[in-house]
Each structure stands twice: as C-alpha cells, then as structure tokens.
Protein backbone atom coordinates (compact mmCIF):
# COMPACT_ATOMS: atom_id res chain seq x y z
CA UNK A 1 21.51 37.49 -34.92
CA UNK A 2 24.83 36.63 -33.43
CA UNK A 3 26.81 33.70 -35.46
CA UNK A 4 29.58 31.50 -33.45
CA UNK A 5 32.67 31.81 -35.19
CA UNK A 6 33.36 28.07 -34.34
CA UNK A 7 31.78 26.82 -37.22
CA UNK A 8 33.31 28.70 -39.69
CA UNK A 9 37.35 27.99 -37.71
CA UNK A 10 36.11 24.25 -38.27
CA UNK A 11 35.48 24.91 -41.63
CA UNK A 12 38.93 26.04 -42.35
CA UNK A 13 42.20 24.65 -43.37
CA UNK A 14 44.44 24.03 -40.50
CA UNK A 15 47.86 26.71 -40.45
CA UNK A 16 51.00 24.70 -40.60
CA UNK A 17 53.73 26.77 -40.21
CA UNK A 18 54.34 30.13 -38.37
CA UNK A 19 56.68 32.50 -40.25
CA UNK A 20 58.47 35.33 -38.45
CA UNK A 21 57.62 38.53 -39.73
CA UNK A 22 61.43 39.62 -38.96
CA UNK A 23 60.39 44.06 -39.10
CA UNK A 24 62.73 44.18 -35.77
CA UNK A 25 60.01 45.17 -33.78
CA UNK A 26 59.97 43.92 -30.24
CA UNK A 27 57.79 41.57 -30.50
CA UNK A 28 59.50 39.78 -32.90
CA UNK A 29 62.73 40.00 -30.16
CA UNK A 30 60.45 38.53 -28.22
CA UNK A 31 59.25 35.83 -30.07
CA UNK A 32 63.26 35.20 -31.12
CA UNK A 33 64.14 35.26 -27.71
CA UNK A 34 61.72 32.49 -26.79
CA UNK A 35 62.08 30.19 -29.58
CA UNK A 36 66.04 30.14 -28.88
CA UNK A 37 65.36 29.57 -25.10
CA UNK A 38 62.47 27.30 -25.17
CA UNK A 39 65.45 24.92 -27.56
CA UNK A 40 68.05 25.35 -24.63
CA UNK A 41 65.07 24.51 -22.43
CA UNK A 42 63.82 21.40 -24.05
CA UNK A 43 67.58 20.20 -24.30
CA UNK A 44 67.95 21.34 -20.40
CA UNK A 45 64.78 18.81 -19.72
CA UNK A 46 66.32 16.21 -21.32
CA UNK A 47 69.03 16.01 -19.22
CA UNK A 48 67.25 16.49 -16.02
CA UNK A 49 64.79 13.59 -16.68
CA UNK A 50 67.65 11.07 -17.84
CA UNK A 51 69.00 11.95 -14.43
CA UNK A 52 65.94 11.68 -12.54
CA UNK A 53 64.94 8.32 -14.61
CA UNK A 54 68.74 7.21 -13.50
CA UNK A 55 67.77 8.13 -9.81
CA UNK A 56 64.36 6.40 -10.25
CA UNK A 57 65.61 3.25 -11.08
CA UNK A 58 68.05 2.92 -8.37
CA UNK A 59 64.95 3.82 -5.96
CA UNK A 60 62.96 0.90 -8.17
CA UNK A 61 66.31 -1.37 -6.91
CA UNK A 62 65.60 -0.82 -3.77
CA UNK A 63 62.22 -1.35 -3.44
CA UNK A 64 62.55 -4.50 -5.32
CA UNK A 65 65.63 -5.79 -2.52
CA UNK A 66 62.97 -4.79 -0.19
CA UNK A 67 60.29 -6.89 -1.24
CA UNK A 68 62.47 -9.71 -1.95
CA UNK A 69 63.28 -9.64 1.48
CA UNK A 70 60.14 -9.33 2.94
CA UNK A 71 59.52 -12.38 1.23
CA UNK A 72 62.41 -14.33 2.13
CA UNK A 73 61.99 -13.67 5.80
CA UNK A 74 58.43 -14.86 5.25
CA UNK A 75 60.04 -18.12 4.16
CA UNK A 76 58.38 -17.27 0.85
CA UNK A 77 61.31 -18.16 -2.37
CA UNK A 78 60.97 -14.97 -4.65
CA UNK A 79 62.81 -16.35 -7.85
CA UNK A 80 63.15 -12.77 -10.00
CA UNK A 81 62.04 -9.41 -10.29
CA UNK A 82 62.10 -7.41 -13.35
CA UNK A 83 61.36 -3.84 -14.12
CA UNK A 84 60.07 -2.02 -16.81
CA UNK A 85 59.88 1.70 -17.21
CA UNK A 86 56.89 3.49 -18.51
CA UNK A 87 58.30 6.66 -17.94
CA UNK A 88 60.73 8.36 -16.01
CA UNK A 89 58.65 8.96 -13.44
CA UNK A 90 56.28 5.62 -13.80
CA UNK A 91 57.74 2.03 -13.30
CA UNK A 92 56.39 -1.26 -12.78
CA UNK A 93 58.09 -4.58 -10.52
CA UNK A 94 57.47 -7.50 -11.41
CA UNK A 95 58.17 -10.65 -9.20
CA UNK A 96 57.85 -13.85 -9.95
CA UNK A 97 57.46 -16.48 -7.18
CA UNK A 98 56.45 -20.52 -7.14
CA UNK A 99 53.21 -21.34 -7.86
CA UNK A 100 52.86 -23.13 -4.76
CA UNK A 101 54.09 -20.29 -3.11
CA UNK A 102 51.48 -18.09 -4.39
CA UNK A 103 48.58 -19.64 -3.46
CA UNK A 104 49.47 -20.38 0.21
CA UNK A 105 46.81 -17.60 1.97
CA UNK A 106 49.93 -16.30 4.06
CA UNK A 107 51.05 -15.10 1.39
CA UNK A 108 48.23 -12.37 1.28
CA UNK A 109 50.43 -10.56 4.20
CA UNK A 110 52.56 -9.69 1.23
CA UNK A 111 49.60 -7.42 -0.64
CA UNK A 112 49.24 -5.54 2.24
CA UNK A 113 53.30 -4.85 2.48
CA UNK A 114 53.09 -4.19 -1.40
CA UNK A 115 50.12 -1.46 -0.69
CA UNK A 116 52.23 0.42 1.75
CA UNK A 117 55.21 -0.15 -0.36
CA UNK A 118 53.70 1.68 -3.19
CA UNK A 119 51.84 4.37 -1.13
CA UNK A 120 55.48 5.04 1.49
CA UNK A 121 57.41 5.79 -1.90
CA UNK A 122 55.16 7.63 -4.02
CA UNK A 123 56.31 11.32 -4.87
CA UNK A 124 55.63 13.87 -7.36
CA UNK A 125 58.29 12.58 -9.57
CA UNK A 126 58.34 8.61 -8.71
CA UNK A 127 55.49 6.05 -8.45
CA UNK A 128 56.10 2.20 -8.59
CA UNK A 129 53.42 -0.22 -8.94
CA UNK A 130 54.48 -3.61 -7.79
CA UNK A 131 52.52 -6.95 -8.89
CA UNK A 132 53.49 -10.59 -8.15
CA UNK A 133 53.86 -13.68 -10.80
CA UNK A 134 53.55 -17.12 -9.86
CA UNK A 135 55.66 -19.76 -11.73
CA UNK A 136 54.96 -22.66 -13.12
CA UNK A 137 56.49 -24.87 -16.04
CA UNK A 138 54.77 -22.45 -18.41
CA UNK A 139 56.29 -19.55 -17.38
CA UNK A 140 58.52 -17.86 -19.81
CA UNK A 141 60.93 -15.17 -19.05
CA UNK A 142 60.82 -14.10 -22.49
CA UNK A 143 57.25 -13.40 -22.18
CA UNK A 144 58.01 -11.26 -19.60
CA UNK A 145 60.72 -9.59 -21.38
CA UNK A 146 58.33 -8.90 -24.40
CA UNK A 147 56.25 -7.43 -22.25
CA UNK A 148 58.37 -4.60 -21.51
CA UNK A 149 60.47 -5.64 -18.17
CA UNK A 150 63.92 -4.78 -19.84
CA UNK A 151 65.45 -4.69 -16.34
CA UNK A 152 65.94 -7.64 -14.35
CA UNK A 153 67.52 -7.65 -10.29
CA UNK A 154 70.76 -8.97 -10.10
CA UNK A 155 70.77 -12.15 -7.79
CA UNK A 156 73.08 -11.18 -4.80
C-alpha cells in the first residue's frame, strides 16, 4: 500500500541552515551567483520603493489639496488632513471636518467625489483610501497621531 510521505516530513525537525557544498561544480556557481545577486537585488528594491513611497506621497498631497477643495467650494470648512502610510504602495487620508458640517446630508455629495477619487487614482503601485472625521470638543489630534497619521497637510 502506498504511504504519503507528508506525514513522516511533518514528523521531522525543520532544516535551518543551508550550507554550500563549495566542490566548484556549476551548480554551486550557480547557487553563488544567485545568492550575491539576489543581495544587490534586495538592496536595488530598497531603493526603488523609497522612491516610489517618496512619489506616492506627493500623489497622497495632491489628492488631499483636492479634496480639501472640493470641500471648500462646497462651502464645507475641512479643518486637517493627515496621512498615514501602510505601505509604500497603501496610504490612508484622513480629514477632519466640523461636526456640524458632517451631518448636513449635502455633505453626502462628498462620498460620492471620495469614491471616484479613490477609484480615478488607483494603480498597480498606489491606492489611497480616503475617510472623513467630524470634530467636536473631544476630538484629539493626538489620537489621530497614535493612530498612525504621521503626516499632516500643510495649511496653505
């Protein structure tokens, strides 16, 4: 009868370390030659998604000016808006606006800008997902702050 050789894999003790056998065969070139390029390739990744996070951010700016003035030209009083990165391809915009503000139902019009705001500058390496705060004498920037949204949109 045929036996899976799962079981017994599960039943052993995990390998930790690879060691290179180093007979200066080809394969072992091989292996050399990856193991040096896949370091100059993990350092060459680094780089490139520090740049694209830099880029990503000043995309997240702009969105955020772009709400903000969607909602001023709504006569709607956005106060902040903060960002916080969850990658560098993944952010999230916060903006806070008055409570009374908020609850107004024109101010629904603004979801709908928000949706197509999100959708319009979606790519493979960006995605923004935008959410509105209403204000009160409880709110605490700090809060906000501890929650991640290290960035906040200098007034202009």
């Amino acid at each position: 009868m045929y036996q899976s050789a799962y079981p017994l894999i599960e039943d052993k003790k995990a390998t930790t370390t690879w060691i290179p056998t180093n007979d200066g065969t080809f394969d072992n070139l091989l292996i050399d030659a990856y193991l040096s390029g896949k370091k100059a390739g993990v350092e060459q990744y680094k780089m490139l998604e520090i740049s694209k996070m830099q880029d990503n951010i000043e995309k997240s700016g702009i969105v955020a000016v772009g709400i903000v003035d969607t909602l001023k030209s709504n006569k709607f009083t956005p106060i902040d808006a903060y960002l916080r990165a969850n990658s560098f391809y993944r952010f999230d915009l916060l903006v806070a606006v008055p409570e009374d503000e908020f609850l107004k139902e024109e101010f629904l019009y603004i979801y709908e800008v928000i949706s197509e705001v999100e959708t319009k500058s979606k790519d493979e390496f960006y995605s923004i997902s935008i959410s509105i705060c209403s204000t009160n004498s409880y709110f605490d920037e700090q809060t906000v702050i501890s929650d991640g949204y290290s960035l906040k949109l200098e007034k202009q």
